[in-house]
C-alpha atoms as a PDB file:
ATOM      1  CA  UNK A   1      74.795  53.342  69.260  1.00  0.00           C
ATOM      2  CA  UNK A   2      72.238  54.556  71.974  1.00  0.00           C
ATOM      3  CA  UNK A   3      72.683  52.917  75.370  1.00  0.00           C
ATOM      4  CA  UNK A   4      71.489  53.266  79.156  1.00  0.00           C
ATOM      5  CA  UNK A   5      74.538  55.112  81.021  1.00  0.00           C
ATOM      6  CA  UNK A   6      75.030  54.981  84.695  1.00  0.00           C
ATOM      7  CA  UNK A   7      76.118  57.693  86.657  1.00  0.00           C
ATOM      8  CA  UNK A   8      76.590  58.359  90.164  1.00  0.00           C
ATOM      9  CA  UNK A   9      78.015  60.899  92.509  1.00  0.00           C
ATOM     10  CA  UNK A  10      80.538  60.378  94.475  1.00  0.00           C
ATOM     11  CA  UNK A  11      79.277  59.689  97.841  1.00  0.00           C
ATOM     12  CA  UNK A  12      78.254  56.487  96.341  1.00  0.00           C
ATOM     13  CA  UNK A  13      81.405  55.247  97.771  1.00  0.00           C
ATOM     14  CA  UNK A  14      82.538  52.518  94.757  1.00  0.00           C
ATOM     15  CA  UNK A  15      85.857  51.666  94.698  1.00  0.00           C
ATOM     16  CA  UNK A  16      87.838  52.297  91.107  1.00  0.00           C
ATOM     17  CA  UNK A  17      87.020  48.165  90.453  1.00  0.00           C
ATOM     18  CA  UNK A  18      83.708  48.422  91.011  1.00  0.00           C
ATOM     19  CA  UNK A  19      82.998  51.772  88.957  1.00  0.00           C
ATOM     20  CA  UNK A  20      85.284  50.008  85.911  1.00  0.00           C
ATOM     21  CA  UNK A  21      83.256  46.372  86.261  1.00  0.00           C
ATOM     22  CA  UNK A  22      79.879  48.137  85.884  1.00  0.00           C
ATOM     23  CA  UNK A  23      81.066  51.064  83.592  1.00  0.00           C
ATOM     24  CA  UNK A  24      79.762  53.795  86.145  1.00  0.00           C
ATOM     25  CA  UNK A  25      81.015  57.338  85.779  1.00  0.00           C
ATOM     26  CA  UNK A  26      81.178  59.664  88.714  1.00  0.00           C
ATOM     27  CA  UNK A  27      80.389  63.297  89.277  1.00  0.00           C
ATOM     28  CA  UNK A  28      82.117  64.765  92.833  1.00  0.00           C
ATOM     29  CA  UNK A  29      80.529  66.673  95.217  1.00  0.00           C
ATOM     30  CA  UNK A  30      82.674  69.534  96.566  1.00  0.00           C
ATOM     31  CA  UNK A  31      84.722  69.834 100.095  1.00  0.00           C
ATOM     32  CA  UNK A  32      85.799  73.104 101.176  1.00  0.00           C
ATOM     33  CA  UNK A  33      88.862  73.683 102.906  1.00  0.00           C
ATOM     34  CA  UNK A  34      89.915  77.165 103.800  1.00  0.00           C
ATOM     35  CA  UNK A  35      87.710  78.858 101.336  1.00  0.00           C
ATOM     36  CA  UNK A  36      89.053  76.811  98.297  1.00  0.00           C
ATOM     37  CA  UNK A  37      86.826  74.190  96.817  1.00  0.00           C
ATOM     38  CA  UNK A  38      88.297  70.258  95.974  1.00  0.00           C
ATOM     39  CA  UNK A  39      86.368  67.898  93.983  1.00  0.00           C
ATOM     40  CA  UNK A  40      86.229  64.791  96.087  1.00  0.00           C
ATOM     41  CA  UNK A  41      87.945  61.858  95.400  1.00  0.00           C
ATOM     42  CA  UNK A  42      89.917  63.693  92.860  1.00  0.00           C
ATOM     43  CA  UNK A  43      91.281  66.914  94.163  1.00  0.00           C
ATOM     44  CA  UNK A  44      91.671  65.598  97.849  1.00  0.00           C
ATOM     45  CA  UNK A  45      92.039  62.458 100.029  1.00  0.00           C
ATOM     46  CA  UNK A  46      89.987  61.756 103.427  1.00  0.00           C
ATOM     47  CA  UNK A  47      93.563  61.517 105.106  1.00  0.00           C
ATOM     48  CA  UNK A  48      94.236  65.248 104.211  1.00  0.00           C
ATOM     49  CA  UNK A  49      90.694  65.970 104.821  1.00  0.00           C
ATOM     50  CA  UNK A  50      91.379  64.002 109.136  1.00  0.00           C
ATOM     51  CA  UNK A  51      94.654  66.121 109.042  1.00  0.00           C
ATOM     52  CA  UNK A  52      93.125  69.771 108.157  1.00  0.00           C
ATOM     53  CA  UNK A  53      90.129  69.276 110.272  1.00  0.00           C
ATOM     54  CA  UNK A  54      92.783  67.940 113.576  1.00  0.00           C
ATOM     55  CA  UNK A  55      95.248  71.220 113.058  1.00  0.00           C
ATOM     56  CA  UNK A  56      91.523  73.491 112.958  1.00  0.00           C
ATOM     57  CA  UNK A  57      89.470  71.835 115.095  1.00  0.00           C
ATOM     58  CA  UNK A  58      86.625  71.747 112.909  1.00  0.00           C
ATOM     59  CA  UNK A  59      85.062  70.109 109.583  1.00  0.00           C
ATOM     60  CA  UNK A  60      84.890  70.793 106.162  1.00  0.00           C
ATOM     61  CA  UNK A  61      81.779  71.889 104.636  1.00  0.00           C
ATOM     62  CA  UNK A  62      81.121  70.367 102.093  1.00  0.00           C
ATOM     63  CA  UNK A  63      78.907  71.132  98.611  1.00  0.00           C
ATOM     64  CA  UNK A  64      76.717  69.341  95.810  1.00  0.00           C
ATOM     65  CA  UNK A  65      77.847  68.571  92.826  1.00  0.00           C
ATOM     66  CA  UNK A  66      78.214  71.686  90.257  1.00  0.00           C
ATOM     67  CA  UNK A  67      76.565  72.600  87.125  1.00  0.00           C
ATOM     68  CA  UNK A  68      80.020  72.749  85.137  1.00  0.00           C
ATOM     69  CA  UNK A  69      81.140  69.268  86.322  1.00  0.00           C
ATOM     70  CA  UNK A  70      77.682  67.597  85.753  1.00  0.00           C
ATOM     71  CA  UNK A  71      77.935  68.719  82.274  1.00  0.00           C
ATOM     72  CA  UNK A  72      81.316  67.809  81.486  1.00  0.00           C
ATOM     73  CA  UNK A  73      80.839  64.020  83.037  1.00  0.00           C
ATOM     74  CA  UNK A  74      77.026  63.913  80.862  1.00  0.00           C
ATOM     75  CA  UNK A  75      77.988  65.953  78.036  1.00  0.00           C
ATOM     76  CA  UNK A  76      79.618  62.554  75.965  1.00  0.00           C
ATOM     77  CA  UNK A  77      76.309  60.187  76.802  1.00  0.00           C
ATOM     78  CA  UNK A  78      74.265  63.536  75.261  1.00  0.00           C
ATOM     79  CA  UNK A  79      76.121  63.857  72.362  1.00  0.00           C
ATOM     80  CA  UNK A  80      75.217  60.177  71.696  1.00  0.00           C
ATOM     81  CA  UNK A  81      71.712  60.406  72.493  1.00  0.00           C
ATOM     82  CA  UNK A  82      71.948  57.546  75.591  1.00  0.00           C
ATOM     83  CA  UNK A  83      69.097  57.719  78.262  1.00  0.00           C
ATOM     84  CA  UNK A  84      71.361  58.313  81.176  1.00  0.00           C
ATOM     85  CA  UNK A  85      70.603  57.556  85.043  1.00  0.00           C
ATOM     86  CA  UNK A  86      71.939  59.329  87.601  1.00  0.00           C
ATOM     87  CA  UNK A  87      71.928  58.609  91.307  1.00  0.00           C
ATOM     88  CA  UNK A  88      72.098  60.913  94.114  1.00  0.00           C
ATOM     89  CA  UNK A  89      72.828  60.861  97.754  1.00  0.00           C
ATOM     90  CA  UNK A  90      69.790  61.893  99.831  1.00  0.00           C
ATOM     91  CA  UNK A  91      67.985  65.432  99.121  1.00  0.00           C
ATOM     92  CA  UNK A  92      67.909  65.153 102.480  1.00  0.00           C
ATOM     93  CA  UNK A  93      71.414  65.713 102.530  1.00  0.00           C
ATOM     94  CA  UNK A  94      72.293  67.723  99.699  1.00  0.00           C
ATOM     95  CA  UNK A  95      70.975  69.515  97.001  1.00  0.00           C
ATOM     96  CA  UNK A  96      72.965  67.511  94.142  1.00  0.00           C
ATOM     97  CA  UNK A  97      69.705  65.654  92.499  1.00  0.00           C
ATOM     98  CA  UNK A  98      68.866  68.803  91.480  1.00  0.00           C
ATOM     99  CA  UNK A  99      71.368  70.108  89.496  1.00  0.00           C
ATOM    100  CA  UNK A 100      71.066  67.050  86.422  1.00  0.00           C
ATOM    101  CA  UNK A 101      67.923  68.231  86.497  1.00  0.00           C
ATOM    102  CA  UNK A 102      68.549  71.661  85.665  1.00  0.00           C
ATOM    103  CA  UNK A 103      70.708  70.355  83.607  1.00  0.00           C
ATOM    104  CA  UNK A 104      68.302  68.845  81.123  1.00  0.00           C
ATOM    105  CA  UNK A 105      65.819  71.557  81.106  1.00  0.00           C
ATOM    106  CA  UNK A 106      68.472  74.167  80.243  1.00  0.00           C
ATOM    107  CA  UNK A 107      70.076  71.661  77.777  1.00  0.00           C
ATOM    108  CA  UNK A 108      66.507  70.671  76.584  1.00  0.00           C
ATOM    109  CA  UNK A 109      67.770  66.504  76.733  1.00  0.00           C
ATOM    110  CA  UNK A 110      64.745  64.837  78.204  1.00  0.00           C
ATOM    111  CA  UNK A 111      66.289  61.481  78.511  1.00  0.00           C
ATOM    112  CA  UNK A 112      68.089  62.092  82.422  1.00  0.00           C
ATOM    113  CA  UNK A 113      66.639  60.090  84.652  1.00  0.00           C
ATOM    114  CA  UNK A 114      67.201  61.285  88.444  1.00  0.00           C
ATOM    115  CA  UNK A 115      66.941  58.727  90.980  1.00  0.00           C
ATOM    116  CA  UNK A 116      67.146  60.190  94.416  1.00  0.00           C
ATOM    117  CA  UNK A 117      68.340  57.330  96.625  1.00  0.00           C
ATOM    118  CA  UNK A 118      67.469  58.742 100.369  1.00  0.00           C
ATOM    119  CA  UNK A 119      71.026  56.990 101.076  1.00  0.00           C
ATOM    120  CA  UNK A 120      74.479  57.522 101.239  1.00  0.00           C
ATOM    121  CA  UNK A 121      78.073  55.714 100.892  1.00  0.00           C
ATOM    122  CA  UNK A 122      77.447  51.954  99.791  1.00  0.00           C
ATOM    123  CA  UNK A 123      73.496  52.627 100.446  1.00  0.00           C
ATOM    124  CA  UNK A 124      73.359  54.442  97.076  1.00  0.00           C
ATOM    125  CA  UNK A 125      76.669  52.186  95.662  1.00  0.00           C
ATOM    126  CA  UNK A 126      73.616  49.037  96.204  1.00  0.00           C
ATOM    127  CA  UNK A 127      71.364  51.071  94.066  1.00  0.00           C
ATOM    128  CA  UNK A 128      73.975  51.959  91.465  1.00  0.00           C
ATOM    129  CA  UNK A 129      75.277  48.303  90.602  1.00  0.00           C
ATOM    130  CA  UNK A 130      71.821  46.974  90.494  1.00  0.00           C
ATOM    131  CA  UNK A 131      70.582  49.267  87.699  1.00  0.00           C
ATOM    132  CA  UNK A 132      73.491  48.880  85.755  1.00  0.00           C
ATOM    133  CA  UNK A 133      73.312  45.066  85.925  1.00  0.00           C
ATOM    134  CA  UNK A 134      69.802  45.689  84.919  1.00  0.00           C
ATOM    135  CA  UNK A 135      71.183  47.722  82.503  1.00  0.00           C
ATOM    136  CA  UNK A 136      73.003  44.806  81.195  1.00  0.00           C
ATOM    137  CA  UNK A 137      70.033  42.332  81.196  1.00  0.00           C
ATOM    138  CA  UNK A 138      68.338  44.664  78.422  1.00  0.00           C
ATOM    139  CA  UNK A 139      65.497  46.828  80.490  1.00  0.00           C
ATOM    140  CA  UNK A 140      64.338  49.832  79.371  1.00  0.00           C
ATOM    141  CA  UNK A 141      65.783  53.014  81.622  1.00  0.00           C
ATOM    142  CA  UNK A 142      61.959  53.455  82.803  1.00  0.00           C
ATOM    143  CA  UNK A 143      61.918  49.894  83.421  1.00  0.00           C
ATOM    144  CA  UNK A 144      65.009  50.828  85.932  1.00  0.00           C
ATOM    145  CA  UNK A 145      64.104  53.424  87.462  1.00  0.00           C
ATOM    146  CA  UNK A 146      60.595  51.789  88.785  1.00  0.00           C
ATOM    147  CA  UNK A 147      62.787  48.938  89.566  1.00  0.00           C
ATOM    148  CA  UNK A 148      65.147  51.183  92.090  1.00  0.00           C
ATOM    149  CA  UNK A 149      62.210  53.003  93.619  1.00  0.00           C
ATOM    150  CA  UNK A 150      60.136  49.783  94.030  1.00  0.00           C
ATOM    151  CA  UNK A 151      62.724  48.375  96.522  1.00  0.00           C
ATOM    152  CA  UNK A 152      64.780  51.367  97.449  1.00  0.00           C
ATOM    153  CA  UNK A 153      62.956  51.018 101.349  1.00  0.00           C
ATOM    154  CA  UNK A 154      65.041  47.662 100.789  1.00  0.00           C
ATOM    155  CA  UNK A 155      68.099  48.976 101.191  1.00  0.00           C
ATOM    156  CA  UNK A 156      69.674  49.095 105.042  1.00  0.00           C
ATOM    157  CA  UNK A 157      72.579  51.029 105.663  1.00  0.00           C
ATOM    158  CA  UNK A 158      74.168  51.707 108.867  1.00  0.00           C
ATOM    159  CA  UNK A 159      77.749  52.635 110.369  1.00  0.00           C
ATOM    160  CA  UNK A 160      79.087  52.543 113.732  1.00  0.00           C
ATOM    161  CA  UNK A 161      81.266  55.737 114.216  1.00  0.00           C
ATOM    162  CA  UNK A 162      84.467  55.496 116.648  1.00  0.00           C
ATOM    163  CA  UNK A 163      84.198  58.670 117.384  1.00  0.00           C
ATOM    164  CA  UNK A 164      81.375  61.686 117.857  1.00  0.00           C
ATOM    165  CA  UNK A 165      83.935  64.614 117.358  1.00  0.00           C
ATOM    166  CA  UNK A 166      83.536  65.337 113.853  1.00  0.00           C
ATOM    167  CA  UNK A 167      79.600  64.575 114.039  1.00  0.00           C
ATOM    168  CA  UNK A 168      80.066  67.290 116.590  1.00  0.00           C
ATOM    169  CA  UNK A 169      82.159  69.851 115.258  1.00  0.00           C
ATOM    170  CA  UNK A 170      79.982  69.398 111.855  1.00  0.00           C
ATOM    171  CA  UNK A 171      77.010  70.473 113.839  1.00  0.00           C
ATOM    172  CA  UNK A 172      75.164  67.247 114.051  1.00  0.00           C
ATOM    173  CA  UNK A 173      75.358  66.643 117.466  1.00  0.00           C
ATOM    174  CA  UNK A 174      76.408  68.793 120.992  1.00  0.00           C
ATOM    175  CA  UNK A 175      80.555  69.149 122.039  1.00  0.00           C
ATOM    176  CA  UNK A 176      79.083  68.194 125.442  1.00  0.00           C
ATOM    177  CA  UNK A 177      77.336  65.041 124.020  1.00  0.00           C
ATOM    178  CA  UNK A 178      80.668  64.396 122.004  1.00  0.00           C
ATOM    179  CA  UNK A 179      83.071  64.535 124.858  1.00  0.00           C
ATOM    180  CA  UNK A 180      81.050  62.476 127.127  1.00  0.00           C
ATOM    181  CA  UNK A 181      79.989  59.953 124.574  1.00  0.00           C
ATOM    182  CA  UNK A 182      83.932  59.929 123.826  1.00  0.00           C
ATOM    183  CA  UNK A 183      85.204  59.905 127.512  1.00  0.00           C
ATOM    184  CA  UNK A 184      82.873  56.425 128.047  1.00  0.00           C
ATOM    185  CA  UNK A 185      83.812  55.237 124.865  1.00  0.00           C
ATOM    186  CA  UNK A 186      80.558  55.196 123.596  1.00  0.00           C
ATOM    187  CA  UNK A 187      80.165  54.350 119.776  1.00  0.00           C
ATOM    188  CA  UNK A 188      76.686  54.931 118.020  1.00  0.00           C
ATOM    189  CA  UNK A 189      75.145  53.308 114.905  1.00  0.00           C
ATOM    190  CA  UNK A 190      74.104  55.822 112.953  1.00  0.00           C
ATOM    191  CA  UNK A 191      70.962  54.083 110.943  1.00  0.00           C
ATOM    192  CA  UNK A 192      69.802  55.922 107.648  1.00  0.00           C
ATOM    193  CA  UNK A 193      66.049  55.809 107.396  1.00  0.00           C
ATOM    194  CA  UNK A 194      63.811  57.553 105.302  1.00  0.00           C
ATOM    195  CA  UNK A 195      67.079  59.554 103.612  1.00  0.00           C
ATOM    196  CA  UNK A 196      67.963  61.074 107.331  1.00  0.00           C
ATOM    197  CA  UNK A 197      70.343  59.770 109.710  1.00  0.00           C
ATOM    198  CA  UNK A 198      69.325  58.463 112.977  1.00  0.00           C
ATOM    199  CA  UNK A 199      70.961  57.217 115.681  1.00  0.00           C
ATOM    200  CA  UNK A 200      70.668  53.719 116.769  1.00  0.00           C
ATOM    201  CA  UNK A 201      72.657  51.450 119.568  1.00  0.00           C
ATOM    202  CA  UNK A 202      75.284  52.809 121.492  1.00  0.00           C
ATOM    203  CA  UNK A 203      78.303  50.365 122.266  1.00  0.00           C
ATOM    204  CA  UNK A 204      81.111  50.880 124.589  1.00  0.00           C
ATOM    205  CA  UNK A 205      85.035  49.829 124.922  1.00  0.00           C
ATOM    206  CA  UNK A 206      87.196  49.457 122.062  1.00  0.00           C
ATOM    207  CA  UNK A 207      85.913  49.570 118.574  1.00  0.00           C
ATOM    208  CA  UNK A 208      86.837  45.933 117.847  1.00  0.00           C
ATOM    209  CA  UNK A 209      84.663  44.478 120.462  1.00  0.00           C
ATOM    210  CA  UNK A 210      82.127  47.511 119.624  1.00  0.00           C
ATOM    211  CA  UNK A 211      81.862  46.112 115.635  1.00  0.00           C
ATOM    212  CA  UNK A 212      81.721  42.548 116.584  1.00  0.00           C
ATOM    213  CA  UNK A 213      78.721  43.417 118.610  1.00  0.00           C
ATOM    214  CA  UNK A 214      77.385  45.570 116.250  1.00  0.00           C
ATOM    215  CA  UNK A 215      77.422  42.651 113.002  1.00  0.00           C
ATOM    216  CA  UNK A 216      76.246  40.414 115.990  1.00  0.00           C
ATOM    217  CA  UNK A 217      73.101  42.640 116.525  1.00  0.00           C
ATOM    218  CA  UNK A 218      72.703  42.568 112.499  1.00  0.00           C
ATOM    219  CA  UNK A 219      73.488  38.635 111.905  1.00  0.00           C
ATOM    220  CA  UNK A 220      69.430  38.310 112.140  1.00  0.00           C
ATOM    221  CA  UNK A 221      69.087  40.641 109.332  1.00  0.00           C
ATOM    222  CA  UNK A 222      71.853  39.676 106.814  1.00  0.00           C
ATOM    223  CA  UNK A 223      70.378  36.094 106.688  1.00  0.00           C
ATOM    224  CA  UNK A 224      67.426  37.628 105.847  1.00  0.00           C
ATOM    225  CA  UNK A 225      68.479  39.648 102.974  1.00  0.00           C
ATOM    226  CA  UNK A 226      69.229  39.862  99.577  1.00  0.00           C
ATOM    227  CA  UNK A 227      71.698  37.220  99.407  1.00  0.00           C
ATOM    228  CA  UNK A 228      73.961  38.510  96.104  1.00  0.00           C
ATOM    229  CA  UNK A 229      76.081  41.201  98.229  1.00  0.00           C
ATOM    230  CA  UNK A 230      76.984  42.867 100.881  1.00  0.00           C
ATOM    231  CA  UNK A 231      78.803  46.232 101.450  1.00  0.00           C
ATOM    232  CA  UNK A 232      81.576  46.369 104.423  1.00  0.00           C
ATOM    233  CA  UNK A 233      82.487  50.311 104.107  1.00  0.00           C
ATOM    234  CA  UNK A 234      84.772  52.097 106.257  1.00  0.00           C
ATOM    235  CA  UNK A 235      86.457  55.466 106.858  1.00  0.00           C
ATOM    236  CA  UNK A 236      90.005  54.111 107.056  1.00  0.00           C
ATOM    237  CA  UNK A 237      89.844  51.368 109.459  1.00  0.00           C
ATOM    238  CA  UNK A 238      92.934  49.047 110.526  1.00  0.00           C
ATOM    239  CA  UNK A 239      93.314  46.149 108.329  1.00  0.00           C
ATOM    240  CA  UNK A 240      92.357  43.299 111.374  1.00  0.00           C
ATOM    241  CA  UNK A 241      89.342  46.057 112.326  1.00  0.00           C
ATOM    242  CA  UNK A 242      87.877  45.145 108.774  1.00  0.00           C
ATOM    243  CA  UNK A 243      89.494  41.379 109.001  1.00  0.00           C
ATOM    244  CA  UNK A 244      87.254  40.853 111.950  1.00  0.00           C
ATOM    245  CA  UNK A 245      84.105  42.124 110.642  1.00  0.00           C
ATOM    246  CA  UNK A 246      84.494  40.075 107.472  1.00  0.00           C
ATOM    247  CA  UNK A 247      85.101  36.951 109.228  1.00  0.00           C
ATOM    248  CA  UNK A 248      81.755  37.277 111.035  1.00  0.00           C
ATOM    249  CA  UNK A 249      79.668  37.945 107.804  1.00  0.00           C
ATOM    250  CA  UNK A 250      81.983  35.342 105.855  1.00  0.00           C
ATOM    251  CA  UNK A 251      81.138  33.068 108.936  1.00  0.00           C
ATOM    252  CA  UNK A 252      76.895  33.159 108.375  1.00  0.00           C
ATOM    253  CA  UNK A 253      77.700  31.466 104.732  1.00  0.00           C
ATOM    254  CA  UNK A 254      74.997  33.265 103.176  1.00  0.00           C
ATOM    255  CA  UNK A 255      76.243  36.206 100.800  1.00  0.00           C
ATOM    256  CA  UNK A 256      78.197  35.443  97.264  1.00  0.00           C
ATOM    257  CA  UNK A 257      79.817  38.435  97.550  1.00  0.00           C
ATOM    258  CA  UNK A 258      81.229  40.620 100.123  1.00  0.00           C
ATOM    259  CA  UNK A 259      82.576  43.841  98.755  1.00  0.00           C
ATOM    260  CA  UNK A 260      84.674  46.310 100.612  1.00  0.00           C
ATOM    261  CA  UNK A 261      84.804  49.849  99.928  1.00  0.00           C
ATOM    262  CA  UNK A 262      86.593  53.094 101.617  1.00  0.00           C
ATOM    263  CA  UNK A 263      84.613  55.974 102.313  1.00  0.00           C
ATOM    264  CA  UNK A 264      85.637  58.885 100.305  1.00  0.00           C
ATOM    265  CA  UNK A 265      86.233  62.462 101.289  1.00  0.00           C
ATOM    266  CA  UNK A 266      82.466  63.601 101.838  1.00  0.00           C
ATOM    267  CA  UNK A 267      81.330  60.925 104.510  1.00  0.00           C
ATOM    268  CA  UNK A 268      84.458  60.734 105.793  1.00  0.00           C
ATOM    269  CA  UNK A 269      84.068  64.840 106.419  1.00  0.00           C
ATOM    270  CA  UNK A 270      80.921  64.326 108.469  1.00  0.00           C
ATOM    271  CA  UNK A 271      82.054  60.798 110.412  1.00  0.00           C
ATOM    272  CA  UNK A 272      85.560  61.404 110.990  1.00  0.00           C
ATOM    273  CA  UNK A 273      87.893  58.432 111.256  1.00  0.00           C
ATOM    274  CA  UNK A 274      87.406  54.114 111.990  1.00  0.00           C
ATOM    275  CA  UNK A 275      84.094  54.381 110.832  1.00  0.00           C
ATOM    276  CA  UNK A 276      82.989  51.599 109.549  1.00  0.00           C
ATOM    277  CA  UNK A 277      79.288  50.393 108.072  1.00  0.00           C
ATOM    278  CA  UNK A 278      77.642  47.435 106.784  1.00  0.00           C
ATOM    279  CA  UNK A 279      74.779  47.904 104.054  1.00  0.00           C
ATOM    280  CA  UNK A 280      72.845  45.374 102.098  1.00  0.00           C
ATOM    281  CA  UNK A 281      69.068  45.083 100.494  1.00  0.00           C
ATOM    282  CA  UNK A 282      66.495  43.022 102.564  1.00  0.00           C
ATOM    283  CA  UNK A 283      64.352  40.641 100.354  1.00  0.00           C
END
């Protein structure tokens, strides 16, 4: 029987829980290491991805989703005629909302519906698990997609970063800035606006007292948001670094649900380790 199908790509940052509750399938962007192409979160971890990038001082690049892959991960939902919806990080970012969209001109399957999300990590993941539970209340997949776009400004996602090298060696900010932002300890929030990164506060000392500072600076907003979830995503972070943060949000009594995800291997790429975001839809 036909049915709406949600898919995402993998910088949506769900954990394997998350994709299995809401019946989301995945399609991986690509990170290149040493001229040979992984597919994230299958092919290659962000651990390996720290390691390689230490031992050559630089980053991975990293590359949209492909043609081949999209097909293979849509090709079932064709077959059985479903309208499908597919999410994808920023075109900002990446090229990867193009390719389903190639994708059902060449296959001639007018029922894809490409939402570009001007996000990343859990600021798409937001987007994701509300169409799907849309999805579940009965709307129509044009009923869903105006939905998305009508609030996607909504959505806030931020991350404070414990460190600027990979930013810099990935190009998006100056080895000078990097070492000196690094030699005062200096940790930015990187704010996504618009579907481009900006940067936001900068805190200093140790990334503990840096995070508490930074939910701190956000406890205005989260009790003025949408009150069903929130998003604690990191890049690998100690168990008490995430402890701590969750404590503070648990402390404002205000969400039902407070999920917490690991970045996979493309964010992780471009943010390097501790990293560590909070993300959420305003009202």
């Amino acid at each position: 029987m036909k049915k709406i199908k949600i898919i995402a790509d993998s910088t949506c940052d769900l954990s394997e829980d998350i994709i299995k509750k809401y019946d989301i399938s995945i399609v991986p962007l690509c990170i290149l290491l040493d001229g040979k192409s992984y597919f994230d979160g299958l092919e290659i971890t962000p651990d390996e991805i720290f390691r390689w990038s230490d031992e050559n001082k630089t980053t991975p690049k990293t590359a949209a989703i492909t043609f081949e892959k999209t097909l293979e991960v849509f090709k079932p939902f064709m077959d059985n005629g479903d309208d499908i919806i597919f999410f994808g990080i920023s075109s900002h970012m990446s090229s990867t909302c193009n390719v389903p969209r190639i994708l059902g001109a060449q296959e001639d399957y007018d029922r894809i519906f490409v939402i570009d999300s001007e996000n990343l990590s859990t600021g798409i993941g937001l987007q994701v698990i509300k169409a799907a539970e849309l999805a579940f209340e009965g709307r129509t997949a044009e009923e869903i997609v105006d939905m998305i776009n009508a609030d996607r400004a909504k959505v806030r996602a931020s991350f404070v970063v414990d460190t600027l090298t990979f930013l810099a060696r990935g190009g998006r900010c100056t080895a000078i800035t990097a070492i000196m932002a690094n030699t005062l300890k200096l940790h930015p929030m990187i704010i996504v606006k618009d579907g481009k990164m900006g940067v936001g506060k900068k805190y200093r000392g140790r990334m503990s007292v840096a995070l508490s500072a930074y939910v701190d600076d956000l406890s205005s907003q989260l009790v003025n948001a949408d009150s069903k979830r929130v998003f604690i995503t990191h890049s690998g972070c100690e168990q008490a670094i995430i402890d701590l943060v969750k404590e503070k949000i648990e402390a404002l009594g205000y969400f039902e649900e407070i999920l917490i995800t690991q970045a996979g291997g493309v964010i992780s790429s471009h943010c390097g380790p501790n990293t560590l975001g909070v993300l959420f839809y305003t009202k």
